[in-house]
Protein backbone atom coordinates (compact mmCIF):
# COMPACT_ATOMS: atom_id res chain seq x y z
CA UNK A 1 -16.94 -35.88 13.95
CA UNK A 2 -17.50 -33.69 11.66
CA UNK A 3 -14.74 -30.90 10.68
CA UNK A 4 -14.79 -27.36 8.91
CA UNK A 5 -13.04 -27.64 4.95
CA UNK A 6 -10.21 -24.91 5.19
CA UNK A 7 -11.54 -22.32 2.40
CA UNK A 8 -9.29 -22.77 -0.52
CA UNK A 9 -7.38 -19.37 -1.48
CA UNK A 10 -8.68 -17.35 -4.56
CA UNK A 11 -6.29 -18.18 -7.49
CA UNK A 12 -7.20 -14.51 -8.98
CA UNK A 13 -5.79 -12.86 -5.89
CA UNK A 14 -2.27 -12.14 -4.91
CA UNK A 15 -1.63 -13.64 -1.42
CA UNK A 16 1.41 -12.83 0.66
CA UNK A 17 2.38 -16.04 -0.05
CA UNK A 18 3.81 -15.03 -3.89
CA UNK A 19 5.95 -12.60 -2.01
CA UNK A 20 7.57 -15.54 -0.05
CA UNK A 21 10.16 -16.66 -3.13
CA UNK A 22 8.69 -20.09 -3.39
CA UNK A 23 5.88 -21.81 -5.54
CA UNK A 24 3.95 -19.00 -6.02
CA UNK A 25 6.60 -16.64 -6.28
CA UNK A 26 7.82 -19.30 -9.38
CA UNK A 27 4.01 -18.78 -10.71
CA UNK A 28 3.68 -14.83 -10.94
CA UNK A 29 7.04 -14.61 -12.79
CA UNK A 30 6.17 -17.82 -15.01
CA UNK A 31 2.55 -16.93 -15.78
CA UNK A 32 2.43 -13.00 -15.73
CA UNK A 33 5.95 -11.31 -15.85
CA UNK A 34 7.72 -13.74 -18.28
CA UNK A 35 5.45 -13.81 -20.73
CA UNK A 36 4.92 -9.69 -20.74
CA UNK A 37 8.52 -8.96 -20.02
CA UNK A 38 10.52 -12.23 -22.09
CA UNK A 39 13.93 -12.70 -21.01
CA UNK A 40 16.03 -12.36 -24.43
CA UNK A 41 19.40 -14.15 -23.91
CA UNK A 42 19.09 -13.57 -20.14
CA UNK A 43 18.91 -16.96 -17.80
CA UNK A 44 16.92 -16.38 -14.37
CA UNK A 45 19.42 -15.68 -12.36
CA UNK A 46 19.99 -13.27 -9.57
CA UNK A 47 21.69 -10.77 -11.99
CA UNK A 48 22.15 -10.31 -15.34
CA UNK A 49 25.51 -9.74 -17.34
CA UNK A 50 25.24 -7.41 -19.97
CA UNK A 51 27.61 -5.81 -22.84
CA UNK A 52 27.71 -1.92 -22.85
CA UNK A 53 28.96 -0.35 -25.95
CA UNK A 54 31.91 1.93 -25.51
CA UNK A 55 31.15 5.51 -24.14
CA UNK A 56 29.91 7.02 -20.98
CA UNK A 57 26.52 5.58 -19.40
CA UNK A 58 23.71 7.49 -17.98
CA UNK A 59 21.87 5.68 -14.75
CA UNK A 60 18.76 6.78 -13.18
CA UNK A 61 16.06 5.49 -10.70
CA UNK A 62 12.41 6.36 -9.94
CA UNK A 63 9.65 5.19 -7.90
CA UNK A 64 5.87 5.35 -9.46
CA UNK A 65 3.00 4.83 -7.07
CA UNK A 66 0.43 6.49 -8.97
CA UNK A 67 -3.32 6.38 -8.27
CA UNK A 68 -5.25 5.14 -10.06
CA UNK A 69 -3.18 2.36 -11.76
CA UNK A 70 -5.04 2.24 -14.71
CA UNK A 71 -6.12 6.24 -16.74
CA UNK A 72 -6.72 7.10 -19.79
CA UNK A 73 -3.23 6.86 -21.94
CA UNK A 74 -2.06 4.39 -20.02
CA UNK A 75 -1.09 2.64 -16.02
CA UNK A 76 1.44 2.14 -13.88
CA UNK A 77 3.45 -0.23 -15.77
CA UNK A 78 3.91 2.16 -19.06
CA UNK A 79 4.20 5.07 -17.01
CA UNK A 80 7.30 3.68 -15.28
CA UNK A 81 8.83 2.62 -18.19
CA UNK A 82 8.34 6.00 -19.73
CA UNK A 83 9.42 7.85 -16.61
CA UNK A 84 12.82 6.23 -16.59
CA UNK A 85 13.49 6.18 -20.14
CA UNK A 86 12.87 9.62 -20.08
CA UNK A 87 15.21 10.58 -17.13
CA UNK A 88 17.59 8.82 -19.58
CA UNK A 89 17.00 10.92 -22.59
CA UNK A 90 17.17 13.93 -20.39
CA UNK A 91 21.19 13.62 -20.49
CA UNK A 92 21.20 12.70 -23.86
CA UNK A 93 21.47 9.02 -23.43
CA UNK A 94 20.00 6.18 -25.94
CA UNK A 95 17.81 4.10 -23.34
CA UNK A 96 19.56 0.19 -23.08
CA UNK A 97 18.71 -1.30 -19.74
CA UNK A 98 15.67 -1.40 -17.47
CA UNK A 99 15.24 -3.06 -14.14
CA UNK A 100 12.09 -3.34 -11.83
CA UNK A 101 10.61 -3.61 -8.76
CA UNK A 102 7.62 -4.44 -7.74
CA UNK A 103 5.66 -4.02 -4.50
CA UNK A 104 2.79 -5.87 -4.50
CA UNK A 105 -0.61 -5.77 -1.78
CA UNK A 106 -2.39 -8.71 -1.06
CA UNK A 107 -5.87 -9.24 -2.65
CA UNK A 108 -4.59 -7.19 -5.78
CA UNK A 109 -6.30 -8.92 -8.60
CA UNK A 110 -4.19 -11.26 -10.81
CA UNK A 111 -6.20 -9.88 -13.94
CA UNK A 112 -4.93 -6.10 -12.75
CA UNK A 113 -1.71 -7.48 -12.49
CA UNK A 114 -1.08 -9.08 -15.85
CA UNK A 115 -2.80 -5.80 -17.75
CA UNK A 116 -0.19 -3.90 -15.89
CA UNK A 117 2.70 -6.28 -16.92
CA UNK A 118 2.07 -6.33 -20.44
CA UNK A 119 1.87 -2.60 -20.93
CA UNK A 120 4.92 -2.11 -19.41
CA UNK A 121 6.84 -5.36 -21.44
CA UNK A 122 5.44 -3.44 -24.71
CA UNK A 123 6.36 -0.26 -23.71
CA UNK A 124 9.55 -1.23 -23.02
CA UNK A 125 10.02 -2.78 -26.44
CA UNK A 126 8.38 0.55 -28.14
CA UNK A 127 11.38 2.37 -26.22
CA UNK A 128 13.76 -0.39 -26.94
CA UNK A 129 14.99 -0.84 -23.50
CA UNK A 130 15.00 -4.68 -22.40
CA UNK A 131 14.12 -5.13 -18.80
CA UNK A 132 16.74 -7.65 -17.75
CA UNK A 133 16.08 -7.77 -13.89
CA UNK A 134 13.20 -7.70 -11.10
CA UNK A 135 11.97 -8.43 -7.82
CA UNK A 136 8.51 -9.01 -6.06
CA UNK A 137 7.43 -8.24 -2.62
CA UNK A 138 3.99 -8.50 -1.23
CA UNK A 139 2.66 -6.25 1.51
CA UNK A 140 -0.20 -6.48 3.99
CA UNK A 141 -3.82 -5.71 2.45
CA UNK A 142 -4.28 -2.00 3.24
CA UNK A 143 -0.55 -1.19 3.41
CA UNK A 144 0.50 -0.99 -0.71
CA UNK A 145 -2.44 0.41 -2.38
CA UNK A 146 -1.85 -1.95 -5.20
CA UNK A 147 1.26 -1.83 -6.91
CA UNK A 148 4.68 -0.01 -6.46
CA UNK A 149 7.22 -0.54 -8.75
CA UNK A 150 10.45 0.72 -8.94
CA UNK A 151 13.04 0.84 -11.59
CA UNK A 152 16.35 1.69 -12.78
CA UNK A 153 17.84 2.51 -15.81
CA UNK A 154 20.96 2.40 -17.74
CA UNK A 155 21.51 4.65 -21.43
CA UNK A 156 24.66 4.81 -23.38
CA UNK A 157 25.81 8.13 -24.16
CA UNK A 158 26.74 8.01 -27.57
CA UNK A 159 27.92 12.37 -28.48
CA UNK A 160 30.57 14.55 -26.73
CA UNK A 161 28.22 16.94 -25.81
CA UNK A 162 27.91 18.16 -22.16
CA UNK A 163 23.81 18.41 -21.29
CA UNK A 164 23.21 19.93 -17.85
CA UNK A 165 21.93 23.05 -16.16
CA UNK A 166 25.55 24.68 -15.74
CA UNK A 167 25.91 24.75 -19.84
CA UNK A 168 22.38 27.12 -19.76
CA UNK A 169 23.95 30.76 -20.81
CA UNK A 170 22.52 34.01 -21.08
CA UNK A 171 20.21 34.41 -24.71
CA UNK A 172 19.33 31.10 -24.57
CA UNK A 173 16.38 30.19 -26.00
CA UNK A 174 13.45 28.16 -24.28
CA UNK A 175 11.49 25.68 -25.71
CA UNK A 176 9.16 23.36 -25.00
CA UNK A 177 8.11 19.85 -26.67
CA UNK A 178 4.21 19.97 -26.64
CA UNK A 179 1.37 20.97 -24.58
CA UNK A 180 1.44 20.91 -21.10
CA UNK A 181 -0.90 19.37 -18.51
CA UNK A 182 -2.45 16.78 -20.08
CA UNK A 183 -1.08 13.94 -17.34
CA UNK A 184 -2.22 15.85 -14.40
CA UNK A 185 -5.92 16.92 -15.70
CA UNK A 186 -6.18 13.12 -16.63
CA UNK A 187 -5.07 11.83 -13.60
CA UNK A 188 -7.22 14.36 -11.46
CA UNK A 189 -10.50 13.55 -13.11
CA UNK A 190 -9.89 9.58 -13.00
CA UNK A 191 -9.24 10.13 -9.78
CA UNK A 192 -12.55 12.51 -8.69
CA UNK A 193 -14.96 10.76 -11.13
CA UNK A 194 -15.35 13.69 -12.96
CA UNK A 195 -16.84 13.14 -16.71
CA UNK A 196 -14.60 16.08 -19.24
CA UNK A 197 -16.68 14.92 -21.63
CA UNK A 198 -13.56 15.12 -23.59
CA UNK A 199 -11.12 12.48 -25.38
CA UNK A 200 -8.14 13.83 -22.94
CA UNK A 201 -5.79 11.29 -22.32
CA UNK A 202 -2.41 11.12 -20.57
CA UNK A 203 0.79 12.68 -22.49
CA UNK A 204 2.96 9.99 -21.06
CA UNK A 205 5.14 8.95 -23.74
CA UNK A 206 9.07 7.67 -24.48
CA UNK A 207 10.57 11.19 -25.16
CA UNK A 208 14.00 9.57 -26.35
CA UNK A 209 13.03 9.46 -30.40
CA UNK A 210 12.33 13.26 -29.98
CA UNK A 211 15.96 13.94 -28.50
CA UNK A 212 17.52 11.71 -30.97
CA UNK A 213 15.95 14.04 -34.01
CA UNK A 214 17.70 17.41 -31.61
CA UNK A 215 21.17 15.47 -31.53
CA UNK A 216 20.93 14.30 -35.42
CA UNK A 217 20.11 17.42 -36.70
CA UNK A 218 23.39 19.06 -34.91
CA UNK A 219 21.41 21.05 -32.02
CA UNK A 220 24.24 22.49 -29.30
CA UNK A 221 21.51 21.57 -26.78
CA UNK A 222 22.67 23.09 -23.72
CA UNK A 223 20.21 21.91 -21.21
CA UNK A 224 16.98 19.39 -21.30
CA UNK A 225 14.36 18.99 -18.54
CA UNK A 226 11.08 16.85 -18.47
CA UNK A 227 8.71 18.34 -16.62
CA UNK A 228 6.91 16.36 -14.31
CA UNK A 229 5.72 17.13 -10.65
CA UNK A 230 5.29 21.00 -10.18
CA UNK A 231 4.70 21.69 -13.47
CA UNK A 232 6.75 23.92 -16.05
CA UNK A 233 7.38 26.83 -13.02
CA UNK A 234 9.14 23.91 -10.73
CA UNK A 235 11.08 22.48 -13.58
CA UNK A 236 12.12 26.35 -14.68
CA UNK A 237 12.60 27.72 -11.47
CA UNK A 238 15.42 24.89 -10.75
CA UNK A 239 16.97 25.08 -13.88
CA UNK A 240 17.26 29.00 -13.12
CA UNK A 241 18.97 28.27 -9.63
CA UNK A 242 20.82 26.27 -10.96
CA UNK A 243 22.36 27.93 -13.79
CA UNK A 244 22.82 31.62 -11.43
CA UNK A 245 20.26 32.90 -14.31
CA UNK A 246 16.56 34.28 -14.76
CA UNK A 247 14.19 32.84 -17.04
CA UNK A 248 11.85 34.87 -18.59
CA UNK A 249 8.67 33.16 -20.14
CA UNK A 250 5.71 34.53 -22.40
CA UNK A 251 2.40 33.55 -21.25
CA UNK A 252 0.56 33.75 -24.69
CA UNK A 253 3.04 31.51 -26.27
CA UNK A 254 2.99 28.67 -23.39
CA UNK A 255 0.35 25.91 -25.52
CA UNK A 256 -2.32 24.45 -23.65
CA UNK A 257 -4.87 22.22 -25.29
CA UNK A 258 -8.49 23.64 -24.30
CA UNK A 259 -9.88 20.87 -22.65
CA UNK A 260 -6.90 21.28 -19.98
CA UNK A 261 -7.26 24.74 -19.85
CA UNK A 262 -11.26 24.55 -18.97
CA UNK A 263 -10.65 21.79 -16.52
CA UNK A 264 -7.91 24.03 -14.61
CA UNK A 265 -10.25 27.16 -14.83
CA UNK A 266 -13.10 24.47 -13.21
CA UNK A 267 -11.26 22.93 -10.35
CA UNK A 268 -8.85 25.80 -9.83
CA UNK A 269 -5.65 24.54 -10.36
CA UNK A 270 -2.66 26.48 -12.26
CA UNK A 271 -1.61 25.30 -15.77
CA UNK A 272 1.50 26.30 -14.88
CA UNK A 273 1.86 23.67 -12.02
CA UNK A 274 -0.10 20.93 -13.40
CA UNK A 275 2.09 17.38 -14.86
CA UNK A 276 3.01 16.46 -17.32
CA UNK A 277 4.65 12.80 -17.99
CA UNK A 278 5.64 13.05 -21.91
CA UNK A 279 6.82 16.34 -22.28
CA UNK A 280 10.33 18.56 -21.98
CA UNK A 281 11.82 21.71 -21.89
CA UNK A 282 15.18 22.16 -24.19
CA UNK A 283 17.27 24.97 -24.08
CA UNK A 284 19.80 25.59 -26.86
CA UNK A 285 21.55 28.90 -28.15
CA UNK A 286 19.27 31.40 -29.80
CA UNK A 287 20.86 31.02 -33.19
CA UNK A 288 19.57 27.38 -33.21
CA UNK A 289 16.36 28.31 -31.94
CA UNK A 290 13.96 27.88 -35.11
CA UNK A 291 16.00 24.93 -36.36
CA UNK A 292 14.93 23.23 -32.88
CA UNK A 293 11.47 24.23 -32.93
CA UNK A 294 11.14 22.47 -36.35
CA UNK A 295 12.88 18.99 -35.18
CA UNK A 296 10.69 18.97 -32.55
CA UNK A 297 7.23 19.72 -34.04
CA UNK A 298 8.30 16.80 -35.89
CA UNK A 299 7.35 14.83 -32.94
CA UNK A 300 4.57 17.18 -32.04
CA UNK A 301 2.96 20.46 -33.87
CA UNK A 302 2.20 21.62 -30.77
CA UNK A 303 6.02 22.31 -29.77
CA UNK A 304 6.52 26.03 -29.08
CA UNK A 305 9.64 28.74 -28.11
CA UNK A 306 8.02 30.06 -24.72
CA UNK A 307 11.15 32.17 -23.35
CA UNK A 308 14.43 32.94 -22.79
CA UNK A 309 17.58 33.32 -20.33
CA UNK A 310 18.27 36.57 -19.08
CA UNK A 311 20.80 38.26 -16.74
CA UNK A 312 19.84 37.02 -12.93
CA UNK A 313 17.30 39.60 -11.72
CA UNK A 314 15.11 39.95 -8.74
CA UNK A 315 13.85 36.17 -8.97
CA UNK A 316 14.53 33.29 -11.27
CA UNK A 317 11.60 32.31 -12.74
CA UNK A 318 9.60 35.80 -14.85
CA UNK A 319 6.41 35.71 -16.76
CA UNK A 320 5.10 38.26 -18.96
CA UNK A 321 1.39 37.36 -18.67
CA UNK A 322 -2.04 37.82 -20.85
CA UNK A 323 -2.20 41.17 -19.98
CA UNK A 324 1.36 42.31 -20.35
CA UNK A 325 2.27 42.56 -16.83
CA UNK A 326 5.35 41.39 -15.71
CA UNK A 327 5.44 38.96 -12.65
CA UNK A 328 7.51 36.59 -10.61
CA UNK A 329 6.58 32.82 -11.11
CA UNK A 330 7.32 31.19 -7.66
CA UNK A 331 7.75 27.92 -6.67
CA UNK A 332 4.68 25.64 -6.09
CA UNK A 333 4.70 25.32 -2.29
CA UNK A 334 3.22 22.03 -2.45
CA UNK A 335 1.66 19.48 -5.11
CA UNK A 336 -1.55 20.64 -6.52
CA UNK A 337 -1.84 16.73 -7.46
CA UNK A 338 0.03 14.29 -5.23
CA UNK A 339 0.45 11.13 -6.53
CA UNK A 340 0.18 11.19 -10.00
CA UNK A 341 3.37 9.34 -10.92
């Protein structure tokens, strides 16, 4: 009697099985996260004891489940290290601590996997956070489109100054840390197959070495903002609720490499809403206004003053466009690019 082999697994090919916490489980972490991530002094346990300096701490968490993993400038893994790092360095807080999740689907291959783990283990040592916790799930094929991961952070907040939205006052100026849009365009055209016939990549990038240089140089930085989904007129137009002020922006000063600015002219989509994953608005007093732009074109030349707080006034977000009319910059009502972090 004769009697049908069962077909042996693919070994390239997460199975639900390496969500299950046994053998396999014991394999992804030995053979793809360990060596990408390390462990430093940390045993494999199911937490990790750490020493925080003395000081207040800053903790965030985010969720990435961007599509495609993989763009030009980097993936999910880097992008999730930058996007928490950064939500650290938005209070002013030196990044220390990383954990992270990841959701995995079935039939994701291994080789995916493992590009996606190392990017993220280097970026995190580029940013000098140390990831010292994680987890791994595995979903159905069809119901994870790849990877999830999500993470949490923890910074040390090492100055006495108070960095929020309620410090923004009226003369402020606003400035902002590079061009915008880059993230979005990139994202859109991996996504749509669409040939630039450019060098664009992805301006996701660790933002904290650029807020050290602010807080070195003495900056009274009253308020800093990364600007992600929506754009520069969601990020502004909170900030103005927020603080009970109006923002008032100048279109000609707002920088905007050309490629991005064809590609939104092309597909219709407004510069002013498009992502960004590496870049931030800071608002400080007027007097300190120049001395900021410099420290920050050290990080980028591209850095520019595009505004300023006013008294409220009949909305808070103003724009004095190309043609030196004076309009209201709403809220986006939706995303013009869902997904892209």
């Amino acid at each position: 009697m004769f009697a049908c082999p069962i077909p042996a697994p693919d070994p390239h090919r997460i199975r639900l099985a390496h969500g299950g916490g046994g053998e396999l489980t014991g394999r992804l972490i030995e053979e793809i996260f360990l060596p990408a991530f390390g462990t430093g002094s940390h045993p494999l346990h199911d937490s990790s004891v750490v020493s925080l300096p003395q000081g207040n701490i800053a903790v965030t968490t985010d969720s990435f489940v961007i599509h495609p993993l993989e763009f030009s400038g980097g993936d999910i893994g880097s992008l999730a290290v930058h996007g928490t790092v950064n939500d650290l360095a938005m209070s002013g807080a030196r990044p220390l601590y990383l954990t992270a999740g990841f959701i995995l689907e079935e039939g994701l291959d291994t080789a995916i996997l493992s590009r996606i783990a190392r990017s993220m283990g280097q970026a995190a040592r580029q940013a000098g956070i140390t990831i010292i916790a994680g987890d791994t799930k595995v979903v159905e094929k069809g119901k994870g489109d790849g990877i999830y991961i999500n993470t949490s952070g923890i910074g040390i907040i090492e100055h006495s100054q108070t960095i929020a939205p309620t410090a923004i006052r009226e003369g402020d100026t606003i400035l902002v840390s590079g061009d915008i849009g880059r993230h979005g365009i990139t994202i859109m055209s991996a996504r749509a197959g669409i040939d630039l016939q450019t060098d664009l990549q992805s301006d996701s990038s660790n933002l904290w070495p650029s807020v050290e240089t602010l807080l070195q140089n003495g900056i009274a930085i009253h308020c800093l903002r990364d600007i992600t989904r929506g754009g520069l007129s969601m990020t502004l137009n909170e900030l103005a609720e927020t603080s009970g002020t109006t923002i008032l922006l100048d279109e000609t000063s707002i920088p905007v490499c050309d490629a991005v600015r064809s590609a939104c002219d092309l597909l219709g989509l407004d510069i002013l809403q498009t992502a960004c994953e590496g870049r931030y608005i800071a608002i400080v007093p007027e007097k300190q206004a120049q001395q900021t732009l410099l420290a920050l074109q050290r990080h980028n030349p591209a850095a520019a003053k595009i505004g300023t707080v006013i008294p409220l006034g009949t909305a808070p977000l103003l724009i004095d466009g190309l043609l030196g009319v004076r309009r209201i910059l709403s809220k986006p009502y939706g995303e013009q690019l869902p997904r892209i972090c």
